[in-house]
PDB file of N, CA and C in Angstrom:
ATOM      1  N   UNK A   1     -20.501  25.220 -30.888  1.00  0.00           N
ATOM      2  CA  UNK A   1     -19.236  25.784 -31.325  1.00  0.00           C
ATOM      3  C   UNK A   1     -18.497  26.368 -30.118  1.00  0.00           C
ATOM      4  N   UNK A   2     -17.531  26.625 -29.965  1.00  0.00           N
ATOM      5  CA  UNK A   2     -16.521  26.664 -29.277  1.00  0.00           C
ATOM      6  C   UNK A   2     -15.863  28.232 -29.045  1.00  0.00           C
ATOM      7  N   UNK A   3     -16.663  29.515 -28.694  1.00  0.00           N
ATOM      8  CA  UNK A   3     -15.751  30.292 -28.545  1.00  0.00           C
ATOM      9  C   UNK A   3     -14.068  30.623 -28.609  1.00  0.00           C
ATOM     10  N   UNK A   4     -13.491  31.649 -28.485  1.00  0.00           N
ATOM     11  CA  UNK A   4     -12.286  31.998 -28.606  1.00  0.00           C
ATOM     12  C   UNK A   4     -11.673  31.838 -26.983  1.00  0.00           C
ATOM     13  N   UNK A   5     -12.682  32.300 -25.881  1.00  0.00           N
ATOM     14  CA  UNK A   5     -12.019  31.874 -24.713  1.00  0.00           C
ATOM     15  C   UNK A   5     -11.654  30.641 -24.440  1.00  0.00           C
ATOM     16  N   UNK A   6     -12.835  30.141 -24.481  1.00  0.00           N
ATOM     17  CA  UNK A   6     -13.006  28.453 -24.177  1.00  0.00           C
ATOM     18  C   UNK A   6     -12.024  27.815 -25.224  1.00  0.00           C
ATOM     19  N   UNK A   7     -11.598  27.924 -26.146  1.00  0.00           N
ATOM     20  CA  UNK A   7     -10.888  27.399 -27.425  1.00  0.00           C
ATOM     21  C   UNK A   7      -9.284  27.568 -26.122  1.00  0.00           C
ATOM     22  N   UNK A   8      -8.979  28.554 -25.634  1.00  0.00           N
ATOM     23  CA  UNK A   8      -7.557  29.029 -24.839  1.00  0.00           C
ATOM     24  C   UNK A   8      -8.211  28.364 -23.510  1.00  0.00           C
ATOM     25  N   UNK A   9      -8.883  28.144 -23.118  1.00  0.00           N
ATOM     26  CA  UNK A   9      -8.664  27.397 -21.771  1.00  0.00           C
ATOM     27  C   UNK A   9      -8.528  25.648 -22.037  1.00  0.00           C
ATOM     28  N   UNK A  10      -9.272  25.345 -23.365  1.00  0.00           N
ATOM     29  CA  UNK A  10      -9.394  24.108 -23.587  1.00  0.00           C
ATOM     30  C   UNK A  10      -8.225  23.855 -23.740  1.00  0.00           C
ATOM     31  N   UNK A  11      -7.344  24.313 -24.899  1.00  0.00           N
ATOM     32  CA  UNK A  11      -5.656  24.387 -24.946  1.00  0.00           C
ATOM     33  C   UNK A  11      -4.721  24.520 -23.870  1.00  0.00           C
ATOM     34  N   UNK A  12      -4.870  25.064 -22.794  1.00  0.00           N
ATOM     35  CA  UNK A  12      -4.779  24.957 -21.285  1.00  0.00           C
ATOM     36  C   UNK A  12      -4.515  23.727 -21.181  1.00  0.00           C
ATOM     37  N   UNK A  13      -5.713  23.577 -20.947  1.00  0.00           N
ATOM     38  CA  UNK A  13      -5.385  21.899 -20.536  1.00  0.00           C
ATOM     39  C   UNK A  13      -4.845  21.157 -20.811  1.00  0.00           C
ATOM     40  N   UNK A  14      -5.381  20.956 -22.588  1.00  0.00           N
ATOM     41  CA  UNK A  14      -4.246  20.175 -23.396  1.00  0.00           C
ATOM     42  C   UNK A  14      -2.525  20.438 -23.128  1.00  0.00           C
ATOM     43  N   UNK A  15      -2.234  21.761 -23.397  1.00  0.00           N
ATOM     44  CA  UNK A  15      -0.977  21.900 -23.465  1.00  0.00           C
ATOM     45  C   UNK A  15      -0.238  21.496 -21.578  1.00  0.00           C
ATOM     46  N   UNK A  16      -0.638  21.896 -20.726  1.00  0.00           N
ATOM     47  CA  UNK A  16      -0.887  21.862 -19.526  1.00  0.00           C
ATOM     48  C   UNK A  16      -0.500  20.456 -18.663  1.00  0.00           C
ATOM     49  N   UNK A  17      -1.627  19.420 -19.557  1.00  0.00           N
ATOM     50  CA  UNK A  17      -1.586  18.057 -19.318  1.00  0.00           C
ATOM     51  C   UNK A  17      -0.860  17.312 -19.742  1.00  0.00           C
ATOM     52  N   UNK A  18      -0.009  17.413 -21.326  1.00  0.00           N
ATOM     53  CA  UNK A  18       0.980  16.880 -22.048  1.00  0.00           C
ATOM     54  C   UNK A  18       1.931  16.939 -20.952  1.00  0.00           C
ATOM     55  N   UNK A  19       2.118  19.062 -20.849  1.00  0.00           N
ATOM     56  CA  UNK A  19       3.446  18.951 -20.187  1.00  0.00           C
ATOM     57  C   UNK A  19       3.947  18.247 -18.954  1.00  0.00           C
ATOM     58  N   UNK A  20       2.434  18.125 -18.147  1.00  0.00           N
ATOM     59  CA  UNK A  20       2.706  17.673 -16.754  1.00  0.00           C
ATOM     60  C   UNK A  20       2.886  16.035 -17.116  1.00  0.00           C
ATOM     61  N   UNK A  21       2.605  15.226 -18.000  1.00  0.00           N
ATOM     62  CA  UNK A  21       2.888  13.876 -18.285  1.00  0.00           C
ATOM     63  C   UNK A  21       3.756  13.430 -18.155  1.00  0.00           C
ATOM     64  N   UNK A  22       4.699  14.847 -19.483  1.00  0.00           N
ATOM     65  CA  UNK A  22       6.004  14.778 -19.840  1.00  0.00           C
ATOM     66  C   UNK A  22       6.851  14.476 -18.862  1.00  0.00           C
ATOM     67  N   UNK A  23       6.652  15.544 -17.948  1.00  0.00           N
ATOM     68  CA  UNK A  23       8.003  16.021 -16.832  1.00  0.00           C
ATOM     69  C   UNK A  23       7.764  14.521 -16.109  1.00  0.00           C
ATOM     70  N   UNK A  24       6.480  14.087 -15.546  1.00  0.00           N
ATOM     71  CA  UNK A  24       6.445  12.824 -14.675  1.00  0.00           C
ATOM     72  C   UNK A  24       6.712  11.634 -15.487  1.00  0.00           C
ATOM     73  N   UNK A  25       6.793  11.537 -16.787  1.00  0.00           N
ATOM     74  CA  UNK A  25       7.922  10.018 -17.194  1.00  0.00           C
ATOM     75  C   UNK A  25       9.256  10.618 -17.280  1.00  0.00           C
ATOM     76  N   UNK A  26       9.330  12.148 -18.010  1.00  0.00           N
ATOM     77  CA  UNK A  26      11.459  12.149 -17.190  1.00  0.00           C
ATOM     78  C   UNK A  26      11.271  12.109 -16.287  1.00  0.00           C
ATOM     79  N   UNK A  27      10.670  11.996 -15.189  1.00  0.00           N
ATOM     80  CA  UNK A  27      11.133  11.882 -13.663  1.00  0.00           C
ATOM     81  C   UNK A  27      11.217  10.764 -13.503  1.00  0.00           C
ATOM     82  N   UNK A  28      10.280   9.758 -14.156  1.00  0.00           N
ATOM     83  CA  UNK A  28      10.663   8.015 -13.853  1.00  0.00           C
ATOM     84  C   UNK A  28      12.064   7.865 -14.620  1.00  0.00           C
ATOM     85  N   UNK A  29      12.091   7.917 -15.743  1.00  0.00           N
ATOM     86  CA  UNK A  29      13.352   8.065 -16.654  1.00  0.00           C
ATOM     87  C   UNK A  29      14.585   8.132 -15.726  1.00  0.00           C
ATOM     88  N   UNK A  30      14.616   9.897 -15.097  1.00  0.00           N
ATOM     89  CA  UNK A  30      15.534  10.091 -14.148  1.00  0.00           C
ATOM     90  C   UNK A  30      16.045   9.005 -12.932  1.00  0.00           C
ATOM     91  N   UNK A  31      14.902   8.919 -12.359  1.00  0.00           N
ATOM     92  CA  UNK A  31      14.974   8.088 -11.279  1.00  0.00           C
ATOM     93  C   UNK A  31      15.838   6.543 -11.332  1.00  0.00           C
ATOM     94  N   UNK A  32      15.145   6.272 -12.669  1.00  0.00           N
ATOM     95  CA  UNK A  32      16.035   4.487 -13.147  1.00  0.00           C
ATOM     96  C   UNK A  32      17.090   5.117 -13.378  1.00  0.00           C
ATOM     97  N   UNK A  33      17.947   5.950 -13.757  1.00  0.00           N
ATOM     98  CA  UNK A  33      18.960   6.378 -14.092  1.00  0.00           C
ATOM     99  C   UNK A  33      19.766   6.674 -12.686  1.00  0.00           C
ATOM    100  N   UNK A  34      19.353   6.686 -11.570  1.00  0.00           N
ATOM    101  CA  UNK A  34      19.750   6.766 -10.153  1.00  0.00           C
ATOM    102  C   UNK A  34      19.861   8.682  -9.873  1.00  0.00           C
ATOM    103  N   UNK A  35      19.151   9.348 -10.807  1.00  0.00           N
ATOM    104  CA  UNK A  35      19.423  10.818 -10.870  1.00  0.00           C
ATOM    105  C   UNK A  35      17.985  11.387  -9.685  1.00  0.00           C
ATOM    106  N   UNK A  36      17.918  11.256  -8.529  1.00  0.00           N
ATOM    107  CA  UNK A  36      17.158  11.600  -8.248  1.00  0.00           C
ATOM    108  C   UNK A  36      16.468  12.726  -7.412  1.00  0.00           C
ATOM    109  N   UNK A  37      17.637  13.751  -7.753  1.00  0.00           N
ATOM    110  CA  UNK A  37      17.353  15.216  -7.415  1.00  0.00           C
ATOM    111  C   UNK A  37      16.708  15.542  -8.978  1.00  0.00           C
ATOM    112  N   UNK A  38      16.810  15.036  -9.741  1.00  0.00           N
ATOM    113  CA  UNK A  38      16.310  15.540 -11.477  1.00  0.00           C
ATOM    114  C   UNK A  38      14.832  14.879 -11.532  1.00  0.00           C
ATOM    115  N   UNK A  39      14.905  13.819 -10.919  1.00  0.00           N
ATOM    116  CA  UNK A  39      13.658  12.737 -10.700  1.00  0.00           C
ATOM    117  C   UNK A  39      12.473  13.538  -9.763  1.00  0.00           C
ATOM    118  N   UNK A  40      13.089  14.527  -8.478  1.00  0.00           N
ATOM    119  CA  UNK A  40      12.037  14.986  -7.945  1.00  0.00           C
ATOM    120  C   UNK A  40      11.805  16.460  -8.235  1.00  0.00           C
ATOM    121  N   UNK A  41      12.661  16.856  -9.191  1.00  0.00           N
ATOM    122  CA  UNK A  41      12.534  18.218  -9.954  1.00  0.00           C
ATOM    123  C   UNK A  41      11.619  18.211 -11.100  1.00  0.00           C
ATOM    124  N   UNK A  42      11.476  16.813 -11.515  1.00  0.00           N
ATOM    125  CA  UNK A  42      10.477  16.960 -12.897  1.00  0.00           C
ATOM    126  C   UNK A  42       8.895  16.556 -12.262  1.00  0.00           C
ATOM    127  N   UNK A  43       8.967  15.789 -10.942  1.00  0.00           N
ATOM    128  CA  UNK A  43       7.718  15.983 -10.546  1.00  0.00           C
ATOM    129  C   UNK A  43       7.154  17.288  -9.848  1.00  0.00           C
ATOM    130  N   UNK A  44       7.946  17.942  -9.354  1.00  0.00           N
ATOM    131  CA  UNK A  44       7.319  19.333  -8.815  1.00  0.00           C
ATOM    132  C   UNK A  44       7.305  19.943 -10.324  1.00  0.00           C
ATOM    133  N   UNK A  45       7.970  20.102 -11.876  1.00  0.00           N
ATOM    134  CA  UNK A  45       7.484  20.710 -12.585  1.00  0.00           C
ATOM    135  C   UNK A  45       6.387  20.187 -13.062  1.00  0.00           C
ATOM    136  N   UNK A  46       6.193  19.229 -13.186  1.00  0.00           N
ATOM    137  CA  UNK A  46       4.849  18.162 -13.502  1.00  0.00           C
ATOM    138  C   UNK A  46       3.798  18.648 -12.459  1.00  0.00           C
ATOM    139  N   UNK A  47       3.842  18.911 -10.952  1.00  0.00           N
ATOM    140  CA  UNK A  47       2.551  19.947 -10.064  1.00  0.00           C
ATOM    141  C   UNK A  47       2.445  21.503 -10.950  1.00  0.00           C
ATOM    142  N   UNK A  48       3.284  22.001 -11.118  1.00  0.00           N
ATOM    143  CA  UNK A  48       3.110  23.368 -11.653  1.00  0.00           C
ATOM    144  C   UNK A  48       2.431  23.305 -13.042  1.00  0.00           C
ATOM    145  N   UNK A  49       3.214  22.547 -13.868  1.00  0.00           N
ATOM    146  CA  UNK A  49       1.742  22.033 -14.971  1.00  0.00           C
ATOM    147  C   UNK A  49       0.605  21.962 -14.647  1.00  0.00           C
ATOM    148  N   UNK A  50       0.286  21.465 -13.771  1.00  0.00           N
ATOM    149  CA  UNK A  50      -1.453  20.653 -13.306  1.00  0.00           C
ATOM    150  C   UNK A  50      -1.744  21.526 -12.291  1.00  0.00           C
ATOM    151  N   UNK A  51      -0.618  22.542 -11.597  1.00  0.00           N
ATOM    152  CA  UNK A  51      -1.428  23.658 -11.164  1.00  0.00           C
ATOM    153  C   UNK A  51      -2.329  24.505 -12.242  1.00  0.00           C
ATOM    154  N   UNK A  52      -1.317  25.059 -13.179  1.00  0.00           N
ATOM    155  CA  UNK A  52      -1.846  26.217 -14.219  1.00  0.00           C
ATOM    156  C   UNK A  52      -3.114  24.839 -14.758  1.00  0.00           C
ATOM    157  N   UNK A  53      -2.844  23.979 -15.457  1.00  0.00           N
ATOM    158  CA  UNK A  53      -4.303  23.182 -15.946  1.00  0.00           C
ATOM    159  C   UNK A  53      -5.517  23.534 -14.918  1.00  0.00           C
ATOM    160  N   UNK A  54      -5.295  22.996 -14.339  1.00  0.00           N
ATOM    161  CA  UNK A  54      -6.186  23.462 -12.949  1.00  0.00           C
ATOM    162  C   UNK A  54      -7.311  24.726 -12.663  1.00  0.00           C
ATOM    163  N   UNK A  55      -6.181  26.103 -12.960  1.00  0.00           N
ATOM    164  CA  UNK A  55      -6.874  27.146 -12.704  1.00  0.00           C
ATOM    165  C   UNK A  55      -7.644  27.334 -14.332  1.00  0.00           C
ATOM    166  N   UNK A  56      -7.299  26.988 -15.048  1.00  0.00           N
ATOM    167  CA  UNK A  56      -7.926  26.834 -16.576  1.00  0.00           C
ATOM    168  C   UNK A  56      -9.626  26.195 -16.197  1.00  0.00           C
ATOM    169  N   UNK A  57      -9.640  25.290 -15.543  1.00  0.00           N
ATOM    170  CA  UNK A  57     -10.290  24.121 -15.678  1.00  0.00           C
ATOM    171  C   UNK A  57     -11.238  24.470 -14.566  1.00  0.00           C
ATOM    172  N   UNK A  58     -10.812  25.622 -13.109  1.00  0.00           N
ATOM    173  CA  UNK A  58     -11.923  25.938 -12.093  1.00  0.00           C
ATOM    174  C   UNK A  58     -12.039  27.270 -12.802  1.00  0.00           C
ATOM    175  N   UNK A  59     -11.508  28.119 -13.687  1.00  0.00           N
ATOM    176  CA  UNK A  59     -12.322  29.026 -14.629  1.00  0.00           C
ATOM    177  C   UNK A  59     -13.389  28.517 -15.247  1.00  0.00           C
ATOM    178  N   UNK A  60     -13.558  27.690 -15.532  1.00  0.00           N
ATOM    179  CA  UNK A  60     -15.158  26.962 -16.666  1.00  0.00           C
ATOM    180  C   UNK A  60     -15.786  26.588 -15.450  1.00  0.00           C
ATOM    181  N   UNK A  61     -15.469  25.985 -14.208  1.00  0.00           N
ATOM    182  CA  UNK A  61     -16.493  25.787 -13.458  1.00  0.00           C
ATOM    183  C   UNK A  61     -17.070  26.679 -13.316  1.00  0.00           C
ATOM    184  N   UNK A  62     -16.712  27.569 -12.490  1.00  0.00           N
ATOM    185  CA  UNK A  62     -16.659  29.171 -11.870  1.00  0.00           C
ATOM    186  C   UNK A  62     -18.046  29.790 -12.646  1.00  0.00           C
ATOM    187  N   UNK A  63     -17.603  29.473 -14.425  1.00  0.00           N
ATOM    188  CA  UNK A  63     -18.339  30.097 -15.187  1.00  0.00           C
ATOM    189  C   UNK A  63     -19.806  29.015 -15.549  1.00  0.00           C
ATOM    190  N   UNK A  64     -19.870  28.263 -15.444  1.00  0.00           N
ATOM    191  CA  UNK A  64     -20.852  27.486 -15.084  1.00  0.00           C
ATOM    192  C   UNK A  64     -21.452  27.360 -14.270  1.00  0.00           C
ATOM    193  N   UNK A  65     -20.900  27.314 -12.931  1.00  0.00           N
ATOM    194  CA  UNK A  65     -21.672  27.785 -11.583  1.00  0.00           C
ATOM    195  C   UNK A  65     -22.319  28.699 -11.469  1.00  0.00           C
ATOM    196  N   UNK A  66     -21.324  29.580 -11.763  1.00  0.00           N
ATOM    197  CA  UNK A  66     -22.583  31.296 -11.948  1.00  0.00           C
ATOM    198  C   UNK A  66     -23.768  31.525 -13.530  1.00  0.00           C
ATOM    199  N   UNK A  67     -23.942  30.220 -13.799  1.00  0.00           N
ATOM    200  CA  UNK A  67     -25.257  30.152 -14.649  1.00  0.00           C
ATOM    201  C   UNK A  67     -24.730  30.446 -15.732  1.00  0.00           C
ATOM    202  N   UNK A  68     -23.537  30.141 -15.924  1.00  0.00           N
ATOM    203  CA  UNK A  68     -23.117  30.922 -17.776  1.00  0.00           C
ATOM    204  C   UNK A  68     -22.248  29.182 -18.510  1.00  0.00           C
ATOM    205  N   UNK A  69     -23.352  28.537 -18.892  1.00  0.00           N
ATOM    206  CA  UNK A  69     -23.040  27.059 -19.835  1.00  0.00           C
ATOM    207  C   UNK A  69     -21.563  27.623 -20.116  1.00  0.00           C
ATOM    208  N   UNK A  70     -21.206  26.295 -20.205  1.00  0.00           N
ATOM    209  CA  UNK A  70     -19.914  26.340 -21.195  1.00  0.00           C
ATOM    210  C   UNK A  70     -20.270  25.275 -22.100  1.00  0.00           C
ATOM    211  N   UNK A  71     -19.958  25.152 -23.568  1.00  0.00           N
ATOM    212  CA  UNK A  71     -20.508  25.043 -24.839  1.00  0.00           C
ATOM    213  C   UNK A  71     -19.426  23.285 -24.104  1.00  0.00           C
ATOM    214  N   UNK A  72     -20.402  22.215 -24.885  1.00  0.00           N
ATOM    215  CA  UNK A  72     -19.770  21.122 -24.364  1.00  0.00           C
ATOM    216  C   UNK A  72     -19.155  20.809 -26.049  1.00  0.00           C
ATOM    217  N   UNK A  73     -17.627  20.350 -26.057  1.00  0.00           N
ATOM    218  CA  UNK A  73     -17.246  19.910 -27.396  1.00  0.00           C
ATOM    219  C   UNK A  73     -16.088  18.593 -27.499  1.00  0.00           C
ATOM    220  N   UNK A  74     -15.955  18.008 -28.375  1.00  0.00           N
ATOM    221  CA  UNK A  74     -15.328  16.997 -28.391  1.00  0.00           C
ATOM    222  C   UNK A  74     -14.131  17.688 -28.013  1.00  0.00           C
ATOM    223  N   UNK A  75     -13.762  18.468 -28.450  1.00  0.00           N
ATOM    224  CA  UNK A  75     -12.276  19.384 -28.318  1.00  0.00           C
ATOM    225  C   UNK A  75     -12.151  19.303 -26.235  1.00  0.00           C
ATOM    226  N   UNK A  76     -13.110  19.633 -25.860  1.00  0.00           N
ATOM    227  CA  UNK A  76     -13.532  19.978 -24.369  1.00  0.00           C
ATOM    228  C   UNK A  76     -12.972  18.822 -23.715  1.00  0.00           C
ATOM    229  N   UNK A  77     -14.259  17.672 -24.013  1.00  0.00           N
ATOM    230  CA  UNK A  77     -13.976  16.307 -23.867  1.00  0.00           C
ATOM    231  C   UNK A  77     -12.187  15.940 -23.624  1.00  0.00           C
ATOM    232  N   UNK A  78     -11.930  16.098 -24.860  1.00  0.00           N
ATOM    233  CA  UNK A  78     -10.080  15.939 -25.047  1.00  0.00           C
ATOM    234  C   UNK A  78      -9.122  16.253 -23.716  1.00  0.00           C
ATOM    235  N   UNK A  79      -9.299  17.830 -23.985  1.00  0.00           N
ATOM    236  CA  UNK A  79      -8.470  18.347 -22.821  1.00  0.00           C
ATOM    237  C   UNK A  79      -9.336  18.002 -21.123  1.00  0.00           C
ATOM    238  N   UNK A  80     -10.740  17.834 -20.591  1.00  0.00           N
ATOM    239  CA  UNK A  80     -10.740  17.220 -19.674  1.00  0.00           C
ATOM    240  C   UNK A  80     -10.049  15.356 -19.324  1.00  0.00           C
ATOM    241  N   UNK A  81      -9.630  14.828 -20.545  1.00  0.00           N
ATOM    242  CA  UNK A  81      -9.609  13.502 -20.483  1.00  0.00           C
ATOM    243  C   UNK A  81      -7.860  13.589 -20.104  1.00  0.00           C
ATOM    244  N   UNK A  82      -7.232  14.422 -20.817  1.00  0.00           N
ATOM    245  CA  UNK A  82      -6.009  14.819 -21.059  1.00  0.00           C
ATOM    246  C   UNK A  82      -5.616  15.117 -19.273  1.00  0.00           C
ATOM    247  N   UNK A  83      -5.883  16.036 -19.025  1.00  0.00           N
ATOM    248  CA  UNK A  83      -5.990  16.389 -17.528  1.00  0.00           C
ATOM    249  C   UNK A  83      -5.692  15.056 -16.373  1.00  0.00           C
ATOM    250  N   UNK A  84      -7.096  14.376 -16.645  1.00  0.00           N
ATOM    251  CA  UNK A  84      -7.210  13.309 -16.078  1.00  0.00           C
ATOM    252  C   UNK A  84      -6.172  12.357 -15.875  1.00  0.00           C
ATOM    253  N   UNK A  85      -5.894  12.047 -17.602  1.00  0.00           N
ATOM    254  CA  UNK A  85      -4.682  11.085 -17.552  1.00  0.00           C
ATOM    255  C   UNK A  85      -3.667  11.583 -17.239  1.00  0.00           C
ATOM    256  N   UNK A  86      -2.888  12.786 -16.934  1.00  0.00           N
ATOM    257  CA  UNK A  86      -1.823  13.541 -16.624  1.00  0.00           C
ATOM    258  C   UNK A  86      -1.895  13.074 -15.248  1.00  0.00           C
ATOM    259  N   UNK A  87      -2.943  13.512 -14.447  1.00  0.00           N
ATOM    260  CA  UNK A  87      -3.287  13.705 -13.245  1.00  0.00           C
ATOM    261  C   UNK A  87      -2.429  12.391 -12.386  1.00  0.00           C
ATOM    262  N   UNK A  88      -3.700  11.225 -12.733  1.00  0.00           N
ATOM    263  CA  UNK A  88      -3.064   9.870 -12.700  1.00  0.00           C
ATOM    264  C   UNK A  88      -1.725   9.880 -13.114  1.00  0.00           C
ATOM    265  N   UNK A  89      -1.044   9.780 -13.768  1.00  0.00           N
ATOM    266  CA  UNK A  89       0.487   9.257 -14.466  1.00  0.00           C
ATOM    267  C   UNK A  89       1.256  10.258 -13.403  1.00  0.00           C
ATOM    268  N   UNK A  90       0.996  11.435 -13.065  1.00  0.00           N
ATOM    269  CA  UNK A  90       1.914  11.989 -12.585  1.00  0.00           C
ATOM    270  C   UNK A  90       2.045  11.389 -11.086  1.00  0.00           C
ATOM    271  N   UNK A  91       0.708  10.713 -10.116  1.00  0.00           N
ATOM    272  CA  UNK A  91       0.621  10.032  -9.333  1.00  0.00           C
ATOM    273  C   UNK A  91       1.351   8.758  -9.215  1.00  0.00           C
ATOM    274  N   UNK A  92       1.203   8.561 -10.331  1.00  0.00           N
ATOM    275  CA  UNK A  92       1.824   7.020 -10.390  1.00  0.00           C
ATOM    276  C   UNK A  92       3.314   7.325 -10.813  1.00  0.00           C
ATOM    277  N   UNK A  93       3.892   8.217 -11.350  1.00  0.00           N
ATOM    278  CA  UNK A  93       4.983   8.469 -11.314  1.00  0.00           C
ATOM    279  C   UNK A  93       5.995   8.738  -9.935  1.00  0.00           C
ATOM    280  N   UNK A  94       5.018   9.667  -8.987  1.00  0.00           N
ATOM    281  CA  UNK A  94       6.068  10.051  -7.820  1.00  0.00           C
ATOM    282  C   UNK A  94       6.208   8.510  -7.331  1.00  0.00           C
ATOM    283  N   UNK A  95       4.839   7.401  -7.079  1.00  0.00           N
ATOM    284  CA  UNK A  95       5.400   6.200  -6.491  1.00  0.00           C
ATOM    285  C   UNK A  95       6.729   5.365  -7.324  1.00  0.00           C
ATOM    286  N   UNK A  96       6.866   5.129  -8.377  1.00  0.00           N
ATOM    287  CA  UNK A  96       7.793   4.947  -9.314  1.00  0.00           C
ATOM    288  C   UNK A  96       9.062   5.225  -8.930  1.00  0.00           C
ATOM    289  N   UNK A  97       9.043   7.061  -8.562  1.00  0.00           N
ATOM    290  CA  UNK A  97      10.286   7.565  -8.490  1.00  0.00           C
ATOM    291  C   UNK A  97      10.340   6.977  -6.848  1.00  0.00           C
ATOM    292  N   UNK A  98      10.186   6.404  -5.734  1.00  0.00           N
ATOM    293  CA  UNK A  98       9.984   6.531  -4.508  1.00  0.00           C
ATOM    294  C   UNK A  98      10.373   4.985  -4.503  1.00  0.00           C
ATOM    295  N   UNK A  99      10.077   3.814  -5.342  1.00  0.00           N
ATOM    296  CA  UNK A  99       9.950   2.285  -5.420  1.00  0.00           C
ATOM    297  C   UNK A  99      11.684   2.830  -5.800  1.00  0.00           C
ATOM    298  N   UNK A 100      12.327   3.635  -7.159  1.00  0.00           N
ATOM    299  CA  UNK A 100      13.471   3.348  -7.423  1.00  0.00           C
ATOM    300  C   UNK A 100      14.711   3.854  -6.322  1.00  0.00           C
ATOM    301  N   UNK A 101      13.735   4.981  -5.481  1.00  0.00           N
ATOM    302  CA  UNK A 101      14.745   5.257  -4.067  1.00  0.00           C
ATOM    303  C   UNK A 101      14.856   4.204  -3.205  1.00  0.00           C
ATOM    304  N   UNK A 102      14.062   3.673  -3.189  1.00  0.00           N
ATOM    305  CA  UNK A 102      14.151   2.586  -1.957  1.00  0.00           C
ATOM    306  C   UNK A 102      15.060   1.618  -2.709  1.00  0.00           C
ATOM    307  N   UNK A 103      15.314   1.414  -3.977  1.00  0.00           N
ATOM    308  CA  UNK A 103      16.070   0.358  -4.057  1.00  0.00           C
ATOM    309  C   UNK A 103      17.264   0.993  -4.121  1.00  0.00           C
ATOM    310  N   UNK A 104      17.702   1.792  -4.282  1.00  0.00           N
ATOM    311  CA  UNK A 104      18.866   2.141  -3.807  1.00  0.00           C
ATOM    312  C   UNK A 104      19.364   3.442  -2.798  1.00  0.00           C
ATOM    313  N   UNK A 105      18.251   2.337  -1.724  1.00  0.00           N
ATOM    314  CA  UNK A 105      18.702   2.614  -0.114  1.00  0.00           C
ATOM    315  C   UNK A 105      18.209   4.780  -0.167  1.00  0.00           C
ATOM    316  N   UNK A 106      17.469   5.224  -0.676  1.00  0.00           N
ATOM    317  CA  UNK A 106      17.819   6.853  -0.607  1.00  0.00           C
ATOM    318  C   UNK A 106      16.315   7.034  -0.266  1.00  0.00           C
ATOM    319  N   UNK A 107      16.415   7.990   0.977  1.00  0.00           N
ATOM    320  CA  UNK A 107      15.168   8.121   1.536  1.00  0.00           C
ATOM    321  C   UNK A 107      13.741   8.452   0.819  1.00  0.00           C
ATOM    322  N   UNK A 108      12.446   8.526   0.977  1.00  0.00           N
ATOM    323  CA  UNK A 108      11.603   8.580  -0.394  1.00  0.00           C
ATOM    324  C   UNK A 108      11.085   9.245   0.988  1.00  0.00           C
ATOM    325  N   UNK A 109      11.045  10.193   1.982  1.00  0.00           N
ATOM    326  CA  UNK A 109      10.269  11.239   2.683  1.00  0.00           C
ATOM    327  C   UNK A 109       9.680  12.694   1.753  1.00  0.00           C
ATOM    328  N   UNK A 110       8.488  12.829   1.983  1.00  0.00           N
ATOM    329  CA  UNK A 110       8.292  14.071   0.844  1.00  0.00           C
ATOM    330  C   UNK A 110       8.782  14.981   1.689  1.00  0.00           C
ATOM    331  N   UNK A 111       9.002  16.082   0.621  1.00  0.00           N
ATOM    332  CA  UNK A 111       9.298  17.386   1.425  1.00  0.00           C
ATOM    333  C   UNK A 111       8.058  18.260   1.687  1.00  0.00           C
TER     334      UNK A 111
END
């Protein structure tokens, strides 16, 4: 069973990982649209998502490392998988947004 902490970090993630998805397809969205100050604004909000996921996610290590299990649950499962796929998509998004600069000629240098 699933404690009340672990229940809010697992949701972390989940909520965390949606959002960071989100922001990195409007940023592809943006980008085909030739908007691409909006295109590299939804991927830095898409890092700040998967920052906060992040510190959710080295809290359970943290607490596992120092010898204290964390209860393994399908719910768990979810939001690490969630993470994951955020992780990826948001990767594959900045190249996306960077393929639609180059086609119309606008530099793709990170900042």
């Amino acid at each position: 069973m699933v404690d009340e902490q672990n229940l809010e970090t697992i949701m972390g993630l989940i909520i965390n990982g949606g959002n960071a998805k989100s922001d990195a397809m409007e940023a592809i969205q943006a980008a085909k649209k030739g908007n691409f100050e909006e295109a590299d604004q939804k991927i830095k909000d898409a890092d700040a998502s998967l920052t906060e996921a992040h510190r959710s996610q080295t809290g359970m290590l943290t607490k596992e490392a120092s010898g204290d299990p964390v209860a393994l649950s399908l719910l768990m499962v979810h939001g690490q998988d969630h993470l994951m796929n955020a992780i990826t998509f948001r990767d594959l998004a900045a190249e996306v947004v960077d393929v639609y600069k180059a086609i119309a000629g606008v530099s793709t240098e990170q900042e």
